[in-house]
N, C-alpha and C. Protein backbone atom coordinates (compact mmCIF):
# COMPACT_ATOMS: atom_id res chain seq x y z
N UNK A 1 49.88 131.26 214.10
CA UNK A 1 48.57 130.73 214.44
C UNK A 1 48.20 131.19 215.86
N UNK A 2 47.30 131.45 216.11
CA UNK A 2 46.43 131.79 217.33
C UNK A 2 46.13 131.05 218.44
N UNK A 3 47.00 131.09 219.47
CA UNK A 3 46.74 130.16 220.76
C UNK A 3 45.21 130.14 221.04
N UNK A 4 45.04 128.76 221.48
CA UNK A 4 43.95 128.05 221.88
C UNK A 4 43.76 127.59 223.36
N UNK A 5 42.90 128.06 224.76
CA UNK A 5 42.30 127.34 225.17
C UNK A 5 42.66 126.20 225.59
N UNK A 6 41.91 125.60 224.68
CA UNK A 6 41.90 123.89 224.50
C UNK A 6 41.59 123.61 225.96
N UNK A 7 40.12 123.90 226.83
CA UNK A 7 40.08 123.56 228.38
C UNK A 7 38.79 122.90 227.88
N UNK A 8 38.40 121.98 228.94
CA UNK A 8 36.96 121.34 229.06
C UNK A 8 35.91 122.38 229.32
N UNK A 9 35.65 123.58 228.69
CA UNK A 9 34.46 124.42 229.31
C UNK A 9 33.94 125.19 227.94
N UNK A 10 32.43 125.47 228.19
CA UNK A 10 32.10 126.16 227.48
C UNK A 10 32.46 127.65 226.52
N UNK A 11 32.92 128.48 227.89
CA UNK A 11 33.26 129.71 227.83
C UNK A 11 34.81 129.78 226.66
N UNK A 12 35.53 129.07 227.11
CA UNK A 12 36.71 128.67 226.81
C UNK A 12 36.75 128.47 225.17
N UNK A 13 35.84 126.92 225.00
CA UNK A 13 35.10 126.71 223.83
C UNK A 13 34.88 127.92 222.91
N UNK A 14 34.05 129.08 223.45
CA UNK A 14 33.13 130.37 222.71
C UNK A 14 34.63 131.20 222.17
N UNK A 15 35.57 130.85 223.35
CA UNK A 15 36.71 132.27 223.03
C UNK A 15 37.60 131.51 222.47
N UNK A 16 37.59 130.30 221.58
CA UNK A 16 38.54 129.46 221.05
C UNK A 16 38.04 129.62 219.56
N UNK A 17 36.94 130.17 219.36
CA UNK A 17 36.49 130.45 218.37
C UNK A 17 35.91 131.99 217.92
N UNK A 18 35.64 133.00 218.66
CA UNK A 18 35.44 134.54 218.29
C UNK A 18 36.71 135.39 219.62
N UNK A 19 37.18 134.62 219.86
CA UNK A 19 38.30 135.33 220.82
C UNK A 19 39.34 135.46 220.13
N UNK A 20 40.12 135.35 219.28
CA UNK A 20 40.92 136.19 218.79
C UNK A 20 40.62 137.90 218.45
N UNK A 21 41.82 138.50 218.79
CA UNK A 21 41.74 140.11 218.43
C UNK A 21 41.04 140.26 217.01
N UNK A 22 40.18 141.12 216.94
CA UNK A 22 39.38 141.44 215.62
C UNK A 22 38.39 140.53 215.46
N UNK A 23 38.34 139.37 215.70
CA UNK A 23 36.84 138.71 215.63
C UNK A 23 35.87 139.34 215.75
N UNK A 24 35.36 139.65 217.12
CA UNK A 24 34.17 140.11 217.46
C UNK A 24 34.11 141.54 216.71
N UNK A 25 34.61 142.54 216.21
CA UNK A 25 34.84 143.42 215.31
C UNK A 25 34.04 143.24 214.18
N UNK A 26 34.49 142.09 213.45
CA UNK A 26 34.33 141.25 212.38
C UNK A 26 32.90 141.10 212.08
N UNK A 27 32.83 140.00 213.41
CA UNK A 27 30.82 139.97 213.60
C UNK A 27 30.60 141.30 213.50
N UNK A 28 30.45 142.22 214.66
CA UNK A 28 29.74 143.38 214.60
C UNK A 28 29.23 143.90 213.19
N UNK A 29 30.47 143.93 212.05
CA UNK A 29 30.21 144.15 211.04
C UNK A 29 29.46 143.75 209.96
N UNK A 30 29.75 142.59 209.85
CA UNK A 30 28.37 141.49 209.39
C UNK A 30 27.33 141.59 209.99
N UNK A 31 26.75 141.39 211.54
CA UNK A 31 25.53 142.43 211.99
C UNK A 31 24.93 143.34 211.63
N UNK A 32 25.59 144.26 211.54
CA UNK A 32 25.60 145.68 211.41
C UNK A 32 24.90 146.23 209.69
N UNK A 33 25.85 145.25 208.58
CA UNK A 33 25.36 145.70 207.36
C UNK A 33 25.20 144.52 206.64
N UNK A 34 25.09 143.20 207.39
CA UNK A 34 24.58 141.83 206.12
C UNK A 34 26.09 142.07 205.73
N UNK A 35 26.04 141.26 204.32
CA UNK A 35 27.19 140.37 203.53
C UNK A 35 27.92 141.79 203.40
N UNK A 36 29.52 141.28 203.43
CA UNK A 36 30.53 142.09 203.90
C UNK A 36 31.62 141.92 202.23
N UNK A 37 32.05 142.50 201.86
CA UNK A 37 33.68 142.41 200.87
C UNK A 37 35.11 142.99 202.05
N UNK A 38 35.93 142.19 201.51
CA UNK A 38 37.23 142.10 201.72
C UNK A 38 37.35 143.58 202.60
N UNK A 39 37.36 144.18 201.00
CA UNK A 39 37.79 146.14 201.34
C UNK A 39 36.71 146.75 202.46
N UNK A 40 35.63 146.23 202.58
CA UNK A 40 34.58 146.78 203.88
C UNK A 40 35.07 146.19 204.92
N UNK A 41 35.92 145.25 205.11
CA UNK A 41 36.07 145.70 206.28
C UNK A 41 37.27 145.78 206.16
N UNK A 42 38.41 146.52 205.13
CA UNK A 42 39.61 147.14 205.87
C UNK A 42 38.80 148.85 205.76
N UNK A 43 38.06 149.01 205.05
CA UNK A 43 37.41 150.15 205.19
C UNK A 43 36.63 150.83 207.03
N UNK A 44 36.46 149.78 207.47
CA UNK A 44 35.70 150.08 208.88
C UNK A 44 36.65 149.55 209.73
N UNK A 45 37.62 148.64 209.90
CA UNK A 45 38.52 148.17 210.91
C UNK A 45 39.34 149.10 210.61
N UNK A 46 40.19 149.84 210.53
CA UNK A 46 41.77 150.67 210.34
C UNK A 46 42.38 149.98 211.22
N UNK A 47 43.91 150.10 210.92
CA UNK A 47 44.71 149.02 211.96
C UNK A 47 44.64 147.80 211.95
N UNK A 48 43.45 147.25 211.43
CA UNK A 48 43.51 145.97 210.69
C UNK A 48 44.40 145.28 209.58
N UNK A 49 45.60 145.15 210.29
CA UNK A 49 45.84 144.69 208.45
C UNK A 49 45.19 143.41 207.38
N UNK A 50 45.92 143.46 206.18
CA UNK A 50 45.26 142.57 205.62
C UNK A 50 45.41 140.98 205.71
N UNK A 51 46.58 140.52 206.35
CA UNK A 51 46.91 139.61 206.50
C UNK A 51 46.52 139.28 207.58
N UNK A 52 46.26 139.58 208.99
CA UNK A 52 45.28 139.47 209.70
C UNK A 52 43.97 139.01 209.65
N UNK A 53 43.47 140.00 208.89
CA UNK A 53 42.10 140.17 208.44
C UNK A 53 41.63 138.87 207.77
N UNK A 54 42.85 138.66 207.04
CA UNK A 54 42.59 137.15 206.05
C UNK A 54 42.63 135.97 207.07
N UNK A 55 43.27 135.94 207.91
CA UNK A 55 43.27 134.96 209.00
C UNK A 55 42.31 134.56 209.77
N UNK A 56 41.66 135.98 209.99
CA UNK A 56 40.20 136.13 210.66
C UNK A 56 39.20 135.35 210.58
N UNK A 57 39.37 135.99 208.66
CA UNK A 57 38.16 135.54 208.21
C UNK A 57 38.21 134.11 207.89
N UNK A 58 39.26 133.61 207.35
CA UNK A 58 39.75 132.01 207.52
C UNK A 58 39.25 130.97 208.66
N UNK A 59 39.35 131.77 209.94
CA UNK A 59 39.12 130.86 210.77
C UNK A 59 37.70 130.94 211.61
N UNK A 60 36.99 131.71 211.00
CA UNK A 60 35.55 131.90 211.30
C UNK A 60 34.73 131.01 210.13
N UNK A 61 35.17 131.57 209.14
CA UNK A 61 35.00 130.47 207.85
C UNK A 61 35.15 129.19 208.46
N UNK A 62 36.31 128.63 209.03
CA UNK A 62 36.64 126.99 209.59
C UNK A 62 35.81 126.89 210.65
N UNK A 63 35.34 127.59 211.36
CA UNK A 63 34.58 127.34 212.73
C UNK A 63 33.07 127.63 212.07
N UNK A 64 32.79 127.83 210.89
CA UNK A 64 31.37 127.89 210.95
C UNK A 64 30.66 129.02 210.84
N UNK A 65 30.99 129.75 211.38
CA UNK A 65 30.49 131.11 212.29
C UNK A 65 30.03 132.18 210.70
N UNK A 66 31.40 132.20 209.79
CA UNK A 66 30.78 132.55 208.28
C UNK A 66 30.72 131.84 207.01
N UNK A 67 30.58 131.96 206.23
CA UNK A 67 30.43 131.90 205.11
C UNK A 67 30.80 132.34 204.16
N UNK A 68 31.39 132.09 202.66
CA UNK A 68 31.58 133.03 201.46
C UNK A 68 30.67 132.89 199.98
N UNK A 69 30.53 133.53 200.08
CA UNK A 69 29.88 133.06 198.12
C UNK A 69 30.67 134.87 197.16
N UNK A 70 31.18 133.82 196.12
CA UNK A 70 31.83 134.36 195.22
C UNK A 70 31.02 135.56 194.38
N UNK A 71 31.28 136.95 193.95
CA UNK A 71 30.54 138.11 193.63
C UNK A 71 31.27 138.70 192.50
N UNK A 72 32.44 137.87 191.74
CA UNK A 72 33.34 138.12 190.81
C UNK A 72 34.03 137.10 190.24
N UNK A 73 33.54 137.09 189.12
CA UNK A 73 34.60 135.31 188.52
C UNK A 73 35.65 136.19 188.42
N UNK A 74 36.12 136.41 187.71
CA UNK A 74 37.78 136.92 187.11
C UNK A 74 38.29 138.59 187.59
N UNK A 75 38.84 138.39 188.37
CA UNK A 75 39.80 137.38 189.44
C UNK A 75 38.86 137.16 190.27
N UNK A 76 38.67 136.03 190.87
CA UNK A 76 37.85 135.59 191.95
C UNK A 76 37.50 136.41 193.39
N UNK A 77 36.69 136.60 193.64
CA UNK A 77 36.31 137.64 194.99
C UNK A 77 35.06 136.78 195.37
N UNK A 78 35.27 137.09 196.99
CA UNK A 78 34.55 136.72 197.59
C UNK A 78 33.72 137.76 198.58
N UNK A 79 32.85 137.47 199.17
CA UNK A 79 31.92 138.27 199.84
C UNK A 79 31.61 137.36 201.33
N UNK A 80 31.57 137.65 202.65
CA UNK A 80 31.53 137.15 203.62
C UNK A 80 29.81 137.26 204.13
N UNK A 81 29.27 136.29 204.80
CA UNK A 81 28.10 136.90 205.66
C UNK A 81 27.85 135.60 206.88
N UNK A 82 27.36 135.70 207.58
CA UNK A 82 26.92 134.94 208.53
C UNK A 82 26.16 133.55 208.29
N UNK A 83 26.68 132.80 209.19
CA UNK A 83 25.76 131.41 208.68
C UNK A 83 24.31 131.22 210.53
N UNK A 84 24.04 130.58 209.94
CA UNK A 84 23.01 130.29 211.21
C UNK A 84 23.09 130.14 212.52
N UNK A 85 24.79 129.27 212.62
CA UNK A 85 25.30 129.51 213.82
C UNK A 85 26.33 131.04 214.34
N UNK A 86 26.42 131.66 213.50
CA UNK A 86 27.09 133.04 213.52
C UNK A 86 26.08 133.91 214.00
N UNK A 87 24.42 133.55 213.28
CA UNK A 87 23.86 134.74 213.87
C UNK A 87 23.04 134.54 215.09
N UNK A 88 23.42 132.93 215.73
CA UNK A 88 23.29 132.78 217.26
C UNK A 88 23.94 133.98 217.97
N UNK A 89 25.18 134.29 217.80
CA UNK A 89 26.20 135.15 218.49
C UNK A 89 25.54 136.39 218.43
N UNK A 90 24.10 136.58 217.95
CA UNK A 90 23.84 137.88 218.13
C UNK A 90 23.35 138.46 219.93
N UNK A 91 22.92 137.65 220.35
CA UNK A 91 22.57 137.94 221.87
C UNK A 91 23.64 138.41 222.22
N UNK A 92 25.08 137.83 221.87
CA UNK A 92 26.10 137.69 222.98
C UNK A 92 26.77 139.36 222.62
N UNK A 93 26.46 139.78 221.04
CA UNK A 93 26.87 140.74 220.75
C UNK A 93 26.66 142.24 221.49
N UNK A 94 25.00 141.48 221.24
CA UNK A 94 24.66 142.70 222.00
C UNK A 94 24.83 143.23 223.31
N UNK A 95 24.89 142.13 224.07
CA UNK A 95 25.10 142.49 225.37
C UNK A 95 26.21 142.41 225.80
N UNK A 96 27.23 142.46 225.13
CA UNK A 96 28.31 143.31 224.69
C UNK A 96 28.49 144.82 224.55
N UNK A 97 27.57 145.36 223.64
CA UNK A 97 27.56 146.52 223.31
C UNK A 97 26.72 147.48 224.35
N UNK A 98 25.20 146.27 224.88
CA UNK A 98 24.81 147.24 226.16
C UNK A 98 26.03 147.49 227.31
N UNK A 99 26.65 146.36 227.48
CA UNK A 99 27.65 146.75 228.58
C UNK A 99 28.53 148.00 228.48
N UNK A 100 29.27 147.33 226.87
CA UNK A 100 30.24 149.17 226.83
C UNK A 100 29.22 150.32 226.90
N UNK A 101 27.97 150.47 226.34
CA UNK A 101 27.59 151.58 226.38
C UNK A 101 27.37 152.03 227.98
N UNK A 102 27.01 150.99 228.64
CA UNK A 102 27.22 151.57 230.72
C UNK A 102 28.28 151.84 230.98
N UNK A 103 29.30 150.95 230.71
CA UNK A 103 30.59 151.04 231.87
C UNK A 103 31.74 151.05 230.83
N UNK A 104 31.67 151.83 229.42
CA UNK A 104 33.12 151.53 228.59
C UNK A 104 33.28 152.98 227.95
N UNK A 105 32.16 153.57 228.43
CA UNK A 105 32.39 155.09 227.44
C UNK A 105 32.63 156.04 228.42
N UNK A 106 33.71 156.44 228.14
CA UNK A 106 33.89 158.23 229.13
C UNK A 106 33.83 157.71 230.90
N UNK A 107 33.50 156.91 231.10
CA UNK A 107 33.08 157.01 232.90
C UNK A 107 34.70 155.88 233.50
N UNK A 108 35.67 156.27 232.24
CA UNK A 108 36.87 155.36 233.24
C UNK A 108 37.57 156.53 233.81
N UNK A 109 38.02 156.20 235.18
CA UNK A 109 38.69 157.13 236.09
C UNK A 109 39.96 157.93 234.82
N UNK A 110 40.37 158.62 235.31
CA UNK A 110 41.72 159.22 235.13
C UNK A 110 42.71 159.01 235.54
N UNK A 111 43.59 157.92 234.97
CA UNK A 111 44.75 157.67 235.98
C UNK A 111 45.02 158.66 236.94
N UNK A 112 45.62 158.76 237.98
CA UNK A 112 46.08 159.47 238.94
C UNK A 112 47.91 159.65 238.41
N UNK A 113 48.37 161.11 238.08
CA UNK A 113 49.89 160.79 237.84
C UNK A 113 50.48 160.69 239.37
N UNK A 114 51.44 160.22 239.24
CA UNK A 114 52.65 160.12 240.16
C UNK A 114 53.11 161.00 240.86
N UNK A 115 52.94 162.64 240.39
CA UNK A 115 53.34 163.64 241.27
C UNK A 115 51.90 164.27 241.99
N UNK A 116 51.01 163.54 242.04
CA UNK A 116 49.65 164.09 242.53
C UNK A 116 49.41 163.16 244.09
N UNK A 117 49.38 164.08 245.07
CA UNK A 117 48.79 163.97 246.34
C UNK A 117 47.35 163.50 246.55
N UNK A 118 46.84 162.77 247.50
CA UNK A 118 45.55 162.65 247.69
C UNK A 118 45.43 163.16 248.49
């Protein structure tokens, strides 16, 4: 299970619930293309595994944030998408994504190696 926080603050609060690794991933994806299946997003996460993934989505499901409705009786499948308070998180997304696009692409220094003089 996924350490928690658990502090009196807002911020804290926000990352006790889309702060686990792959969350915000997760959203993006639901953003990005509406209602999601299982295989879309091991299809767009790689390195995701599935047991992960299931955890993810478990605990976004418990916090609210998504939703499922079923798209296959036999064997049962489900389909993920955003609920009302999930697609609050869209501001936060984005300005997210304006940030990496300033300061997260290509413009990080080059480490300096160890045998290099200044």
């Amino acid at each position: 299970m996924a350490r928690k926080y658990d502090l009196e603050c807002p911020i804290a609060g926000t990352l006790d619930i889309i702060g686990d690794r792959w969350a915000i991933l997760i959203l993006r994806d639901l953003f990005l293309h509406g209602a999601r299946r299982f295989q879309d997003f091991e299809a767009t996460l790689p390195g995701l595994t599935p047991s992960v993934l299931s955890a993810r989505l478990k605990s976004l499901e418990a916090d609210a944030v998504i939703a499922t409705r079923i798209y296959e009786v036999h064997p049962p499948r489900l389909e993920y998408f955003l609920t009302p308070k999930g697609r609050e998180l869209g501001p936060i997304l984005r300005a997210m994504r304006s940030w990496g696009e300033k300061h997260a692409r290509g413009d990080r220094p080059k480490p300096r190696r160890t045998d290099e003089r200044e």
